[in-house]
Each structure stands twice: as structure tokens, then as C-alpha cells.
Protein backbone atom coordinates (compact mmCIF):
# COMPACT_ATOMS: atom_id res chain seq x y z
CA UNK A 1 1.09 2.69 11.58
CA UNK A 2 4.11 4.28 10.59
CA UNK A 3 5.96 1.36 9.26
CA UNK A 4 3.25 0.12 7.08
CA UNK A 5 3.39 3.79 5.58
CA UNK A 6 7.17 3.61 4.89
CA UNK A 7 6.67 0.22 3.72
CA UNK A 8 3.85 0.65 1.34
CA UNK A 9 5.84 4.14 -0.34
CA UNK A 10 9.20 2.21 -0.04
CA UNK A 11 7.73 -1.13 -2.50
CA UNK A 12 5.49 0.94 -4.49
CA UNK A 13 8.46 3.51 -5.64
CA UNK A 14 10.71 -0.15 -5.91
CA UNK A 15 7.87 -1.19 -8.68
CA UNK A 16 7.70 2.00 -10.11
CA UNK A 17 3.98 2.23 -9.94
CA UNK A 18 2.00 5.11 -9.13
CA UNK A 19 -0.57 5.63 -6.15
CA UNK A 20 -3.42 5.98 -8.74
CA UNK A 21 -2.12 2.17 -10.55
CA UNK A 22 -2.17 1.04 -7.31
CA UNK A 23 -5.44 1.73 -6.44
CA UNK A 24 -6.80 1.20 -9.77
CA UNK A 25 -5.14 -2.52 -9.30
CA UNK A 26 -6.84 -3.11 -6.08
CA UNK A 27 -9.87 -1.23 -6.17
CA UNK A 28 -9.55 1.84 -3.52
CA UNK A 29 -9.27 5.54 -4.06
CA UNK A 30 -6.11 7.32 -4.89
CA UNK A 31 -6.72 9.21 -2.25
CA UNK A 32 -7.07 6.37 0.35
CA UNK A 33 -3.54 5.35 -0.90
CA UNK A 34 -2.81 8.72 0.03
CA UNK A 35 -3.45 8.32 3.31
CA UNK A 36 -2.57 4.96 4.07
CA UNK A 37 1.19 6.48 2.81
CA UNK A 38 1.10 9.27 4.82
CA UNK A 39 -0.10 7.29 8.06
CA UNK A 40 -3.45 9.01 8.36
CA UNK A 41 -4.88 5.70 7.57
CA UNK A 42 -4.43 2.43 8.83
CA UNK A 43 -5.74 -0.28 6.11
CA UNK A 44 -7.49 -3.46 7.31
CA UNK A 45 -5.93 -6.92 7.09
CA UNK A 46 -7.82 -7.42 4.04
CA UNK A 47 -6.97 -4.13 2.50
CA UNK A 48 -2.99 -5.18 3.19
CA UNK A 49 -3.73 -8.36 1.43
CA UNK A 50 -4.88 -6.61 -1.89
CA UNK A 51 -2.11 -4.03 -1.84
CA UNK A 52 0.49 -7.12 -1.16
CA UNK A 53 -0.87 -8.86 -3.70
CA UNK A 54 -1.19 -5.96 -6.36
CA UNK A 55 2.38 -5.13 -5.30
CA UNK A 56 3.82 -9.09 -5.83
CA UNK A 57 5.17 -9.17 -2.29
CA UNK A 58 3.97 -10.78 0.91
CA UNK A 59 1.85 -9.09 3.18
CA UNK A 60 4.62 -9.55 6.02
CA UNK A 61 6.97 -6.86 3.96
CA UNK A 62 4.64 -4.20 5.51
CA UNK A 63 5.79 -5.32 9.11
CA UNK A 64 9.60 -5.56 8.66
């Protein structure tokens, strides 16, 4: 999903962490970070969760 994408780059570059932090933080590949960002990968509820909370936002910032 597109907006998650956008979202996810847009509050990751906001907390000036890199993809490889975040996944590091939350326990999936760089390279599935990778994807999720460039919409070749849609993450699971639980997935969202982890990055939301690794991030210090709610999960709902990925839907607005």
C-alpha cells in the first residue's frame, strides 16, 4: 500500500534513523524495510505494530 510506504519513509527520515536501525530495532531485514518503503511489500498488522513502536508513533500514522 502506497501510503503506508510514504508513511513509513516520511517518519523514519523525521527520526533520522536509517532503514538498517530500523530493522535492527524491530527485528526484520534491511532489505524487507526496503521493500515495505518502496511498496513491494505490504507488512502485516503485527509487523506495523513493531515498526510503530520502534518509530514512537501510533500505528494509525501509517493510514493518514
Amino acid at each position: 500500500m502506497k501510503l503506508i510506504a510514504d508513511n513509513l519513509i516520511r517518519i523514519r527520515n523525521s527520526n533520522s534513523i536509517s532503514q538498517q536501525s530500523l530493522a535492527d530495532k524491530v527485528g526484520l531485514s534491511r532489505t524487507t524495510i526496503a521493500n515495505i518503503e518502496r511498496d513491494r511489500f505490504d507488512p502485516s498488522i503485527k509487523n506495523l505494530q513493531l515498526l510503530a513502536n520502534a518509530l514512537g508513533v501510533h500505528i494509525k500514522e501509517f493510514f493518514q
